[in-house]
N, C-alpha and C. Protein backbone atom coordinates (compact mmCIF):
# COMPACT_ATOMS: atom_id res chain seq x y z
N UNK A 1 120.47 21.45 149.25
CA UNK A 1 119.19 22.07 149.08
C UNK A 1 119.30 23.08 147.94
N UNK A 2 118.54 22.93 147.27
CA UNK A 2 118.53 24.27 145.88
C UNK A 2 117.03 25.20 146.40
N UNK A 3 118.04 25.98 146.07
CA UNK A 3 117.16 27.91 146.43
C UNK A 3 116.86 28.46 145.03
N UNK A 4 115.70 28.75 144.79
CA UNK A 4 115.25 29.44 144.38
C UNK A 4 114.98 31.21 144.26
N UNK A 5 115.29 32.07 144.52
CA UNK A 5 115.29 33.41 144.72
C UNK A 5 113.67 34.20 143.31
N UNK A 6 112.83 34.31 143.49
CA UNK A 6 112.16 34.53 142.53
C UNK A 6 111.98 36.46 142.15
N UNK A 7 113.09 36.85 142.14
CA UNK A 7 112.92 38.37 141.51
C UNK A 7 113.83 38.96 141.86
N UNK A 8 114.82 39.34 140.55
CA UNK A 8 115.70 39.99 140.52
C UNK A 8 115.82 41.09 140.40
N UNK A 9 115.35 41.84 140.97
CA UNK A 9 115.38 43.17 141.55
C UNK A 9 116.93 43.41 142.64
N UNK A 10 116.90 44.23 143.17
CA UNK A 10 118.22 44.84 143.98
C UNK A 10 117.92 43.66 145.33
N UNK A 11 116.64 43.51 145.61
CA UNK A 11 116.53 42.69 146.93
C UNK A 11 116.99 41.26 146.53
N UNK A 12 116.54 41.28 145.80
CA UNK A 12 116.45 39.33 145.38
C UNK A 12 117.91 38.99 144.61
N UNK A 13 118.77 40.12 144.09
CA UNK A 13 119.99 39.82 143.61
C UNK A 13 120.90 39.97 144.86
N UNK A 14 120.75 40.40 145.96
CA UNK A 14 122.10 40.47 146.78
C UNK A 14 121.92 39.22 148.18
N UNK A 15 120.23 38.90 148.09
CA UNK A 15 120.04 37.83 148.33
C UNK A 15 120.30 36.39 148.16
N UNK A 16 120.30 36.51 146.54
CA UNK A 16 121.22 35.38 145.73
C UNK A 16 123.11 35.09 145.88
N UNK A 17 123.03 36.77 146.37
CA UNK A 17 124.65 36.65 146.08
C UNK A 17 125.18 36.03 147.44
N UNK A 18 124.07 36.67 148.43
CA UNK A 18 124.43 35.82 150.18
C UNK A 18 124.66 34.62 150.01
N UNK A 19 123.37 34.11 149.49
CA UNK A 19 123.22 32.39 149.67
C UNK A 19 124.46 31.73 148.97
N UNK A 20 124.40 32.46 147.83
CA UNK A 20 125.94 31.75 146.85
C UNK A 20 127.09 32.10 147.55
N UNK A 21 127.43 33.11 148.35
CA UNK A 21 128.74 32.95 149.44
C UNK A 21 128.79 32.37 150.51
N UNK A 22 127.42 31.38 150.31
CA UNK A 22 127.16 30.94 151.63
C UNK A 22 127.12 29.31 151.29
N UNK A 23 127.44 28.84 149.78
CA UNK A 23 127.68 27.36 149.17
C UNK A 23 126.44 26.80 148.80
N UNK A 24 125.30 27.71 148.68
CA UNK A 24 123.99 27.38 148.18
C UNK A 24 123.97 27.17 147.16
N UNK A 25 122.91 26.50 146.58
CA UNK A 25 122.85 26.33 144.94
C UNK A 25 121.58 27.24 145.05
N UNK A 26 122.03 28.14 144.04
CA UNK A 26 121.05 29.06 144.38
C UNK A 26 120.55 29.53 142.33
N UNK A 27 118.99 29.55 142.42
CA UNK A 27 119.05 29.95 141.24
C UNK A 27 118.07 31.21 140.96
N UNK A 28 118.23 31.92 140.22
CA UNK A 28 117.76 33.20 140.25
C UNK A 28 116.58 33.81 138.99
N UNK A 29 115.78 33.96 139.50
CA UNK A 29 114.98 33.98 138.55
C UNK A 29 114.41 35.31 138.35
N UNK A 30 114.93 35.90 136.86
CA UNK A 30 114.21 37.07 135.95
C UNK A 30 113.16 37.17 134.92
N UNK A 31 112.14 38.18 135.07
CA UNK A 31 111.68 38.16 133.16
C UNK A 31 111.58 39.56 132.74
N UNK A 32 111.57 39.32 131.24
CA UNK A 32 111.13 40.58 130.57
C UNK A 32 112.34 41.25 130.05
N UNK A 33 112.65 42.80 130.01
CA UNK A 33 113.90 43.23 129.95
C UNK A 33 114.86 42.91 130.63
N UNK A 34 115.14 42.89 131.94
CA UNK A 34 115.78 42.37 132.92
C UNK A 34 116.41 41.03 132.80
N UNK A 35 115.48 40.33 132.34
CA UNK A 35 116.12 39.09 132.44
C UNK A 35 116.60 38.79 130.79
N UNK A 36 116.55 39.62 129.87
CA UNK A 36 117.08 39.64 128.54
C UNK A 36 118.49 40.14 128.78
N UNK A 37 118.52 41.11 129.72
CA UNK A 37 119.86 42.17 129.59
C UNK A 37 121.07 41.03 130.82
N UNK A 38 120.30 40.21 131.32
CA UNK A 38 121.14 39.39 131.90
C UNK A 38 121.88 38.08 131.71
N UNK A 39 120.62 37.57 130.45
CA UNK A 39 121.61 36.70 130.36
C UNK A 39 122.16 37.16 128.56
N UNK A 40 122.23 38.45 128.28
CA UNK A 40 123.32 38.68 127.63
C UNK A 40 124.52 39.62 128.29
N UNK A 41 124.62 39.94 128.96
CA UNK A 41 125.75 40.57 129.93
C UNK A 41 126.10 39.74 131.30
N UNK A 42 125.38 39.03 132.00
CA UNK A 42 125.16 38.45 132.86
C UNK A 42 124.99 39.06 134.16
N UNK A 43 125.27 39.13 135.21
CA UNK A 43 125.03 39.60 136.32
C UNK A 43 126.47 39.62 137.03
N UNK A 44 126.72 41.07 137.39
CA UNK A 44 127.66 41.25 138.62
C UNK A 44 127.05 42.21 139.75
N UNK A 45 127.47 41.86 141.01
CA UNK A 45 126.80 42.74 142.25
C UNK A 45 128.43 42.84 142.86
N UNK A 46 128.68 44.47 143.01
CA UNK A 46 129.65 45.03 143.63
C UNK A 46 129.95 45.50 145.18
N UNK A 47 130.63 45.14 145.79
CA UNK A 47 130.67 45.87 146.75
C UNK A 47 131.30 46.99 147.02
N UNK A 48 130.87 47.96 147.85
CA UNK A 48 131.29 48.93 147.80
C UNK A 48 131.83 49.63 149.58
């Protein structure tokens, strides 16, 4: 099944990161600045 996540914000990125530790195909969707600054740096979510 492919997932969709539609907003990458703090909710919708650690959401993405569940489903992807969870063997989802999961795809994540940004716009605007956000989604410029990501896919030139890309995305990491840390735990802490």
């Amino acid at each position: 099944m492919k997932i969709l996540v539609y907003g990458a914000g703090v909710l919708g990125c650690n959401l993405a990161r569940n489903l992807f530790h969870a063997g989802k195909d999961v795809t994540l969707l940004a716009r605007g600045n956000w989604a410029e600054e990501i896919r030139k740096n890309g995305l990491r979510i840390k735990d802490q």
